[in-house]
Protein backbone atom coordinates (compact mmCIF):
# COMPACT_ATOMS: atom_id res chain seq x y z
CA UNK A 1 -86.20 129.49 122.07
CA UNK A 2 -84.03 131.45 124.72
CA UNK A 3 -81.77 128.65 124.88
CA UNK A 4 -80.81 128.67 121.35
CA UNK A 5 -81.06 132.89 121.17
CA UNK A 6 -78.27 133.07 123.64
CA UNK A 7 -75.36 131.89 122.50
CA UNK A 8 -75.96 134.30 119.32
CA UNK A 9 -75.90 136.95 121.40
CA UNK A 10 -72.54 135.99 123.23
CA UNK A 11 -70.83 135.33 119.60
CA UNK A 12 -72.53 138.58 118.44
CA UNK A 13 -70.98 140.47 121.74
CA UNK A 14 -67.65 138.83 120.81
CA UNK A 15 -67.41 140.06 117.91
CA UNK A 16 -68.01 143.44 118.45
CA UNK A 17 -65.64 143.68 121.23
CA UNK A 18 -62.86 142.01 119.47
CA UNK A 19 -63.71 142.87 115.69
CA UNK A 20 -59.69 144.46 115.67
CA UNK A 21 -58.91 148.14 115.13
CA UNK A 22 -57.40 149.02 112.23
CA UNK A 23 -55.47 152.14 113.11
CA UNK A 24 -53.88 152.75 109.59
CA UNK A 25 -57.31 154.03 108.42
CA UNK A 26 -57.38 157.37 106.30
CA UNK A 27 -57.30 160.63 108.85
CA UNK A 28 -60.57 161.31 107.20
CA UNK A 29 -62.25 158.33 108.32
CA UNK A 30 -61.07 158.69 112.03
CA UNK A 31 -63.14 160.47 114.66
CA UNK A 32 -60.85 163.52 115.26
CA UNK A 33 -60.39 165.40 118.64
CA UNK A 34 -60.46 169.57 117.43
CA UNK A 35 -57.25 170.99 118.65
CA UNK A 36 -57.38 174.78 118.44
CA UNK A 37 -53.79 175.75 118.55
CA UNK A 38 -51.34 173.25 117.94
CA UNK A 39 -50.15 172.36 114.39
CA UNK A 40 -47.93 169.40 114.50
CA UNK A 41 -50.29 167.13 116.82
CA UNK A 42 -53.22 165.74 116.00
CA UNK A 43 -55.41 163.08 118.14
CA UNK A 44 -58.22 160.65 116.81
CA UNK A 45 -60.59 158.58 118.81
CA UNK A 46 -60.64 154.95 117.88
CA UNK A 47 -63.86 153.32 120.20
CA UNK A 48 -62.70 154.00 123.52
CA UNK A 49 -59.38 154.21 122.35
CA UNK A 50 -56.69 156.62 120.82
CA UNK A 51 -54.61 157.29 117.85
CA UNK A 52 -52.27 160.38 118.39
CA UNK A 53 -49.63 161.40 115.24
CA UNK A 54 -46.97 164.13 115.31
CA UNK A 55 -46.12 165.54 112.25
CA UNK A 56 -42.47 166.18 111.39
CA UNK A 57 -41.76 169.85 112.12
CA UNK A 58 -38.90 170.03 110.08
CA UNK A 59 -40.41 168.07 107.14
CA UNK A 60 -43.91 168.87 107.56
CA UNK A 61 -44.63 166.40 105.08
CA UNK A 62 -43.97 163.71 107.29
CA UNK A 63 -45.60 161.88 110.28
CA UNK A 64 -42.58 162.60 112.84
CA UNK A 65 -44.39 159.50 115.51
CA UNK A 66 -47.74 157.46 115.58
CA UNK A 67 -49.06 156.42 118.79
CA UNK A 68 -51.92 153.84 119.33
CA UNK A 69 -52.59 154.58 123.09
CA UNK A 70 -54.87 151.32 124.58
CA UNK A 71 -57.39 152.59 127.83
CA UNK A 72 -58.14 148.89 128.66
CA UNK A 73 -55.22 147.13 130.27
CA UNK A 74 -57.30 143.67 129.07
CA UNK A 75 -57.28 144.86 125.44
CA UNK A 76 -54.65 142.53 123.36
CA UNK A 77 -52.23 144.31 121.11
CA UNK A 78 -52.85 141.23 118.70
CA UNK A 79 -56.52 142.61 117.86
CA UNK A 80 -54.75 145.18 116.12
CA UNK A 81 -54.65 145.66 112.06
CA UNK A 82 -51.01 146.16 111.12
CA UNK A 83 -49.60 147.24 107.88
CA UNK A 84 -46.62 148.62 106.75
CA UNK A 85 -47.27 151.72 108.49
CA UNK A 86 -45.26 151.64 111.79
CA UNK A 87 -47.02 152.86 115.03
CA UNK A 88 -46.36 152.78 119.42
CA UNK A 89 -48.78 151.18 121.23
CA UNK A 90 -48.61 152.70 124.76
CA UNK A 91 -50.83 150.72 127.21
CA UNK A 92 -52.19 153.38 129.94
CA UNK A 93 -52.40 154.43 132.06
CA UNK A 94 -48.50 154.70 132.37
CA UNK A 95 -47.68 154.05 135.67
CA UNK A 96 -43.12 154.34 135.24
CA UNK A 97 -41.77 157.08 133.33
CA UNK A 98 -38.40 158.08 132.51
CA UNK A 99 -38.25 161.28 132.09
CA UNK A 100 -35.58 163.85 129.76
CA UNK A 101 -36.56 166.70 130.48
CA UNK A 102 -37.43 169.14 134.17
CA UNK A 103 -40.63 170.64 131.83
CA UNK A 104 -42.50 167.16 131.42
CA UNK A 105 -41.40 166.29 134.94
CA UNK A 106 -43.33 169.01 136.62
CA UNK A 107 -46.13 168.81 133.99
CA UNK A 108 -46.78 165.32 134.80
CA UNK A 109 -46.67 166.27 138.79
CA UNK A 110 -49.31 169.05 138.25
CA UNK A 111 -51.17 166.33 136.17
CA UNK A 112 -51.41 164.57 139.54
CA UNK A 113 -49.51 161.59 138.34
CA UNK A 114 -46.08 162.44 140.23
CA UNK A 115 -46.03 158.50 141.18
CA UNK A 116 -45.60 157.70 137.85
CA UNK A 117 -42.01 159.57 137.35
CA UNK A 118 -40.19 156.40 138.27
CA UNK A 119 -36.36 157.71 136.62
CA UNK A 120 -34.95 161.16 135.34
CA UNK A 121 -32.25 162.52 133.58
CA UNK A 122 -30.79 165.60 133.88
CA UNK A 123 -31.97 165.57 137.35
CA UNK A 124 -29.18 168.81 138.54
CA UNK A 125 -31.85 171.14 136.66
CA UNK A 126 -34.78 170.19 138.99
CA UNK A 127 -36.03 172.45 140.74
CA UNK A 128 -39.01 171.44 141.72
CA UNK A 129 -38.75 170.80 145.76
CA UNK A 130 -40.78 167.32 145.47
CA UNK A 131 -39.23 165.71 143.03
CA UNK A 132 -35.19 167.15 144.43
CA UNK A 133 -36.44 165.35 147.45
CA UNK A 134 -37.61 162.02 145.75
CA UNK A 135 -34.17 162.05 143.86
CA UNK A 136 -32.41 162.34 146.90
CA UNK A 137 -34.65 159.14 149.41
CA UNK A 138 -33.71 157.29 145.88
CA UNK A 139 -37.66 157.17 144.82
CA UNK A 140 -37.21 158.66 141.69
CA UNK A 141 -33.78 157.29 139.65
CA UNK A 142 -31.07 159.40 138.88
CA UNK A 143 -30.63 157.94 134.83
CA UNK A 144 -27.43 160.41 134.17
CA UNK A 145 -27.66 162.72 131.39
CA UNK A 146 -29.94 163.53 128.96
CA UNK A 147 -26.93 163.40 126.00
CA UNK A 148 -25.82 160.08 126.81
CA UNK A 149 -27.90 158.51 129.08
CA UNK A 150 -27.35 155.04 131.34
CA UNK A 151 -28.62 152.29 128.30
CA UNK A 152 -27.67 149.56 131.10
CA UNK A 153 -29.30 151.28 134.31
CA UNK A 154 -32.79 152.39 131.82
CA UNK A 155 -32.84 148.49 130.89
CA UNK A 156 -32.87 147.23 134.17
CA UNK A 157 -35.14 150.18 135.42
CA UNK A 158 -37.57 149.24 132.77
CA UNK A 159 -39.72 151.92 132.37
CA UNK A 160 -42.69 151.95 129.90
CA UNK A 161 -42.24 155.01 128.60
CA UNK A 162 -39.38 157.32 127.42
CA UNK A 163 -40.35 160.79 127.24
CA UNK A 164 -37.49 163.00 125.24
CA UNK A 165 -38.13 166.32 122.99
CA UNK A 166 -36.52 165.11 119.50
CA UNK A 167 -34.28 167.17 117.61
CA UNK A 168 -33.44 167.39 114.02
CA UNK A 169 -31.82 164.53 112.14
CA UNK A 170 -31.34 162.36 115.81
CA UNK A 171 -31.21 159.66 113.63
CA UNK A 172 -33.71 157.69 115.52
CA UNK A 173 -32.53 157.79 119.11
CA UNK A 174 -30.10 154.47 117.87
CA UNK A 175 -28.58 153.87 121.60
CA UNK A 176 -32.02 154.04 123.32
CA UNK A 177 -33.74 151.87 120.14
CA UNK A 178 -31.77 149.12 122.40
CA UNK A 179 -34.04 149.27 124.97
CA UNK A 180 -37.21 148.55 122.88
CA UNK A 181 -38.87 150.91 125.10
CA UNK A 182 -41.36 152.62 123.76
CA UNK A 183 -39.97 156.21 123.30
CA UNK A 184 -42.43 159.67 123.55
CA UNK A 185 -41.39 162.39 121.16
CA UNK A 186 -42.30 165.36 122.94
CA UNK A 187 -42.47 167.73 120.30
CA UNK A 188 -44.43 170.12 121.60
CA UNK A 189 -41.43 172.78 121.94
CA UNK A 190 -41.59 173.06 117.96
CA UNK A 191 -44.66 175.07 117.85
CA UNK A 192 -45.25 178.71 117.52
CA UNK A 193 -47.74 180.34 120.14
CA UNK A 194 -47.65 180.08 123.57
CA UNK A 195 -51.25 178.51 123.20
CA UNK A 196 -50.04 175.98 120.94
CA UNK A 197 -47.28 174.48 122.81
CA UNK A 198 -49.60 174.38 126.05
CA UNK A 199 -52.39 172.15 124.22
CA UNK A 200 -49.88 169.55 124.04
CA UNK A 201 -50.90 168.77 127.87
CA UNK A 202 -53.94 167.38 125.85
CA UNK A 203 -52.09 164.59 124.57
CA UNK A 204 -49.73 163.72 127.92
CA UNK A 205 -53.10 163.47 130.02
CA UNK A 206 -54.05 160.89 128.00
CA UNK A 207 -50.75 158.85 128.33
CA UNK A 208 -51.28 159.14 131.99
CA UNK A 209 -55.16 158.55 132.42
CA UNK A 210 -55.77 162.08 133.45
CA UNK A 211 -57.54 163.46 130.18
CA UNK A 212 -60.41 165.46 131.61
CA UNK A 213 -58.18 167.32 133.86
CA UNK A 214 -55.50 168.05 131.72
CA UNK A 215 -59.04 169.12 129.26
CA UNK A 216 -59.95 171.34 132.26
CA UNK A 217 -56.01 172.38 132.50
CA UNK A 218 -55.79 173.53 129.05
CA UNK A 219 -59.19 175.29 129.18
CA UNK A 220 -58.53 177.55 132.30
CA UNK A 221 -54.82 178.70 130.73
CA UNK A 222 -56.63 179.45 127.20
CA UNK A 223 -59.13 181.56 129.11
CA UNK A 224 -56.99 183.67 131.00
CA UNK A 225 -54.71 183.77 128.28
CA UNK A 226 -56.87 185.43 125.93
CA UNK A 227 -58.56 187.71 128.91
CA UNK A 228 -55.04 188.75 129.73
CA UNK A 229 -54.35 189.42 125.90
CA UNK A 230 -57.64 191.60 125.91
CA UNK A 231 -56.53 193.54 129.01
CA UNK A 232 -53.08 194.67 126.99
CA UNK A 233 -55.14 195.44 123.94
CA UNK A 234 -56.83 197.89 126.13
CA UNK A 235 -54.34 199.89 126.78
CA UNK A 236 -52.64 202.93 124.75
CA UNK A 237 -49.11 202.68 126.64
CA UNK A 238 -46.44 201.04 124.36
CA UNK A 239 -43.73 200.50 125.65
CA UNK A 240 -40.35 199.34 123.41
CA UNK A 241 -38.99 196.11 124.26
CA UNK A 242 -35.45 194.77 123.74
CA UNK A 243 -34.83 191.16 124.65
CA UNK A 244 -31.77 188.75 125.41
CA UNK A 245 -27.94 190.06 125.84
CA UNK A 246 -24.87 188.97 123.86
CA UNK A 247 -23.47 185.60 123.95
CA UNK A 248 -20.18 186.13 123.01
CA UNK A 249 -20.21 188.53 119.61
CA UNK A 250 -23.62 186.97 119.06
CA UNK A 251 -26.98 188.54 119.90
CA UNK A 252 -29.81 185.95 119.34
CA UNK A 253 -33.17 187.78 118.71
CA UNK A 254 -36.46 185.92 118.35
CA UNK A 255 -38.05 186.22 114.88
CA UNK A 256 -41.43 187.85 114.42
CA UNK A 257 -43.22 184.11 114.09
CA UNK A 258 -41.57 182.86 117.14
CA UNK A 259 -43.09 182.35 120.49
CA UNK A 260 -41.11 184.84 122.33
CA UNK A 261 -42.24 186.92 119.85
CA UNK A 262 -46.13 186.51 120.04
CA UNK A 263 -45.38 186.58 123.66
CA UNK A 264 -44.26 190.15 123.55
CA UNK A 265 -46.71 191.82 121.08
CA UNK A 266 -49.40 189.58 123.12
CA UNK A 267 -48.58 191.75 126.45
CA UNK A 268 -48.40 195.17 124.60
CA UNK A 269 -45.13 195.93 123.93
CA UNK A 270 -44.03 198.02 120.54
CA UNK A 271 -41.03 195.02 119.61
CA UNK A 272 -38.43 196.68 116.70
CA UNK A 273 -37.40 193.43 115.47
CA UNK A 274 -40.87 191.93 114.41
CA UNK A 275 -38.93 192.43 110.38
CA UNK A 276 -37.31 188.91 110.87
CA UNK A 277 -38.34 186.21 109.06
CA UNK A 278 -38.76 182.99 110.99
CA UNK A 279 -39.89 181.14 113.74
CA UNK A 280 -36.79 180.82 116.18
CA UNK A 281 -34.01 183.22 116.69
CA UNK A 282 -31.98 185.47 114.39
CA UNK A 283 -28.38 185.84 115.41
CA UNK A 284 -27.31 189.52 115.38
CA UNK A 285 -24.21 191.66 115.65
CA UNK A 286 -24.25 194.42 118.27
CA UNK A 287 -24.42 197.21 116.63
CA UNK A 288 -27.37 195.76 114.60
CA UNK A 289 -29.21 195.69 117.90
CA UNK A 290 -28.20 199.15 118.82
CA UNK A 291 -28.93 200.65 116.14
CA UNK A 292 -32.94 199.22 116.60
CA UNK A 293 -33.07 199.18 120.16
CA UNK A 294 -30.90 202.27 121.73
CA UNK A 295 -34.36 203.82 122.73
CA UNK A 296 -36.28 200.75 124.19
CA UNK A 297 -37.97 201.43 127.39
CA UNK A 298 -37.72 197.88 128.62
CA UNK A 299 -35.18 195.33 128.45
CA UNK A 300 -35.35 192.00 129.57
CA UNK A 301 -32.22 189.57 130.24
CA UNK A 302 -32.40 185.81 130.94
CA UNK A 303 -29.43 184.19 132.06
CA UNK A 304 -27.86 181.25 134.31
CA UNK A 305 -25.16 182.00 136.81
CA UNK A 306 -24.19 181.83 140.39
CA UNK A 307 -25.06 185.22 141.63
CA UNK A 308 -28.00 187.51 140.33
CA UNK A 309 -26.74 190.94 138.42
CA UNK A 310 -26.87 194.07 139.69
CA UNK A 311 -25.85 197.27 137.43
CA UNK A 312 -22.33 197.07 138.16
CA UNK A 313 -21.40 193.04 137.10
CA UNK A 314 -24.06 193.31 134.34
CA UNK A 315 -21.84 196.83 132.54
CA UNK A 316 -18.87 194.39 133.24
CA UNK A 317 -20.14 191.81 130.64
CA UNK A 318 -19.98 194.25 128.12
CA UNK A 319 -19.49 198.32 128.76
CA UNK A 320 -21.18 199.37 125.23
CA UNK A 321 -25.21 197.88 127.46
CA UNK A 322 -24.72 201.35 128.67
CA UNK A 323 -25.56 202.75 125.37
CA UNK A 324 -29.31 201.50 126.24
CA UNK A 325 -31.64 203.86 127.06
CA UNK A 326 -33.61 201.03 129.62
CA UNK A 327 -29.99 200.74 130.97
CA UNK A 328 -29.58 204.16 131.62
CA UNK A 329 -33.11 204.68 133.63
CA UNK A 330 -32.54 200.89 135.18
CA UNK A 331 -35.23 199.47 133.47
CA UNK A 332 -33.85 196.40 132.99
CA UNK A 333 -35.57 193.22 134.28
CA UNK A 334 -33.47 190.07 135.20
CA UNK A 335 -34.34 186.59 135.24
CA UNK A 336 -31.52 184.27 136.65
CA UNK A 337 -32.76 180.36 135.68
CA UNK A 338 -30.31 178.69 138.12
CA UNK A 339 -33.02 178.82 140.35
CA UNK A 340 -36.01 180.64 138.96
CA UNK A 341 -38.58 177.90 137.22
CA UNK A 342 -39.18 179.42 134.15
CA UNK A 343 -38.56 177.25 131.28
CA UNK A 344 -40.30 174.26 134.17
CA UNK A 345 -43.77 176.49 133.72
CA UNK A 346 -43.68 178.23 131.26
CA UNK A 347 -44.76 176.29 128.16
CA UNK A 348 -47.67 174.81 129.77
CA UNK A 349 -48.79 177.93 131.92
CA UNK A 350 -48.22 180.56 129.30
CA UNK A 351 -50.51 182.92 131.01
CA UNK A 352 -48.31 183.10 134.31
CA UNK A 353 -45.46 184.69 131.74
CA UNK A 354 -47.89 186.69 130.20
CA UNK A 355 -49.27 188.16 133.49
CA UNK A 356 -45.28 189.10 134.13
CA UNK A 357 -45.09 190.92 130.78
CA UNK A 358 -47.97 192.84 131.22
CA UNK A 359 -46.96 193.74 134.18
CA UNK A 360 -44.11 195.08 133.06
CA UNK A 361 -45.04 196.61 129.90
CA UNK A 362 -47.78 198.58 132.03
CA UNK A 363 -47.29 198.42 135.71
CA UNK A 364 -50.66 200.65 136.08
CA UNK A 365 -52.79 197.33 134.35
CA UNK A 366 -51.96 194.63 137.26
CA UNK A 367 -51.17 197.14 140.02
CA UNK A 368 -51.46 194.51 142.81
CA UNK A 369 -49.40 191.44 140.85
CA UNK A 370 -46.02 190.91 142.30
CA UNK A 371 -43.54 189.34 139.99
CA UNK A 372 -42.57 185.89 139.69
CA UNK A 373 -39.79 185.64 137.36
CA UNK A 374 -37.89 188.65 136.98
CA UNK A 375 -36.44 191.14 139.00
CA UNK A 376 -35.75 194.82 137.94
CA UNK A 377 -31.87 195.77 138.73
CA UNK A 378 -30.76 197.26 140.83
């Protein structure tokens, strides 16, 4: 009788294990992972597996990228249900990445999965110490620019994953599609809240078999996030903020729905342009601005250049800043990019920022934080 049981058993076993996975199944049918913040990701468990869409964010009415990603390196892409709904499979753990951007190459080193960054582009904007010196001992390729990358050198590099933040109407990434490499849209910059953007690490841990700690990752930054948000609720000081500086005739000012935005009402500051509609910037003329902001308290300046300003080169760039009030009492806080990491940590540490705002919006709060990104002039 155990004779005959047994090969039931093994068919039975069989057919569990390779019964197919039909990842075109209604999102209401699909185990979904909660995400608490973000709004144009969303990630479904499939058996041990994972199903991960971006939607469009400018057509939110459309699926911008669907991703099957595949835990078991024996699992065969074959037991899959296709339709005419197209997907990625990405087999992980990824183990050679070539990577746009400096942000997802030092989020993927603070994963713990630096190995895996086999080829960059863009590589002058590192800044990361590590990965300048695996660029230079030839570890880590040099791919040329982000624009118009190498097509020949990323075919014979032969990574397994492209990771690039899309952009509207890129028509499909046509010179890469030559690759058939399989590419990651890394959307995440699209979203509105600090929060938001940072639970994207969610779905990169699971590209690179790290999901529990980028889990843990995302947990710690929400909590001292929103403890840090508390703290600046707490106090009574409001100080007026007035971001950015001209470029050119042109002052771009964040709208009242973007994440600079939420960023500065989240530390405590009064902002006098939370009136414009949108989620990005609004470009403004100066006297616009001056007309809102003469009075601000605080002004903060981010910019990219050879030597840091002091009060003297920054009246240069345009003698009507000393019409500021914050310039006037030098209360004006300076964050030069050519070598300070700020977009690199930013969007995945949004409390570090946060920490820097408070501090400036209410010295008295964090009296024994030092600051990381900007300096006050001088």
């Amino acid at each position: 009788m155990k004779k005959f049981l047994l090969p039931i058993y093994f068919i039975l076993f069989l057919t569990s294990c390779f019964s197919g996975v039909n990842i075109n199944k209604e999102e209401s049918t699909l185990k979904e992972i909660p995400l608490k913040y973000a709004s144009h990701l969303k990630i479904f468990q499939v058996q041990d597996h994972y199903i991960v869409k971006i939607r469009n964010p400018w057509d939110t009415t459309k699926t911008l990228h669907t991703y099957f990603i595949i835990t078991d390196k024996n699992f065969k892409e074959d037991t899959v249900k296709k339709s005419d709904n197209e997907y990625t499979i990405i087999k992980t753990p990824v183990e050679k990445a070539l990577i746009f951007t400096s942000l997802h190459a030092g989020l993927i080193k603070n994963l713990g999965a630096k190995n895996s960054i086999s080829s960059l582009c863009d590589v002058e904007y590192i800044l990361d110490k590590e990965l300048q010196e695996d660029i230079k001992s030839g570890k880590i390729k040099d791919l040329g620019s982000s624009m118009t990358p190498d097509v020949e050198k990323i075919i014979v590099e032969n990574p397994q994953i492209i990771m690039l933040s899309p952009y509207q109407n890129s028509g499909g990434f046509p010179m890469l599609a030559k690759t058939k490499i399989p590419i990651i849209e890394c959307a995440d910059y699209m979203e509105n809240s600090p929060l938001a953007q940072a639970e994207w690490i969610k779905f990169y841990g699971l590209l690179f078999g790290k999901k529990d700690f980028a889990d843990s990752i995302f947990s710690s930054v929400e909590e001292n996030y929103l403890n840090l948000k508390k703290l600046a609720e707490n106090s009574n000081k409001k100080a007026k903020l007035l971001p950015n500086s001209l470029i050119g005739a042109v002052w771009y000012m964040p709208a009242k729905k973007s994440t600079a935005a939420k960023f500065y009402l989240d530390a405590g500051f009064e902002y006098p342009f939370d009136y414009l509609e949108g989620f990005g910037t609004v470009p403004l003329n100066f006297e616009t601005v001056l007309s809102k902001a003469y009075d601000c308290d605080i002004w903060l300046v981010k910019y990219n250049r050879e030597k840091d300003y002091d009060t003297e080169s920054f009246s240069k760039e345009n003698p009507n800043y000393n019409k500021f009030k914050a310039f006037k009492e030098k209360n004006v806080y300076f964050c030069n990019l050519s070598y300070v990491p700020y977009y690199d940590e930013i969007p995945f540490q949004p409390d570090l920022l946060l920490k820097e705002l408070i501090k400036i919006a209410n010295p008295e709060i964090l009296k024994d934080y030092q600051l990381r990104y900007f300096k006050k002039l001088k």
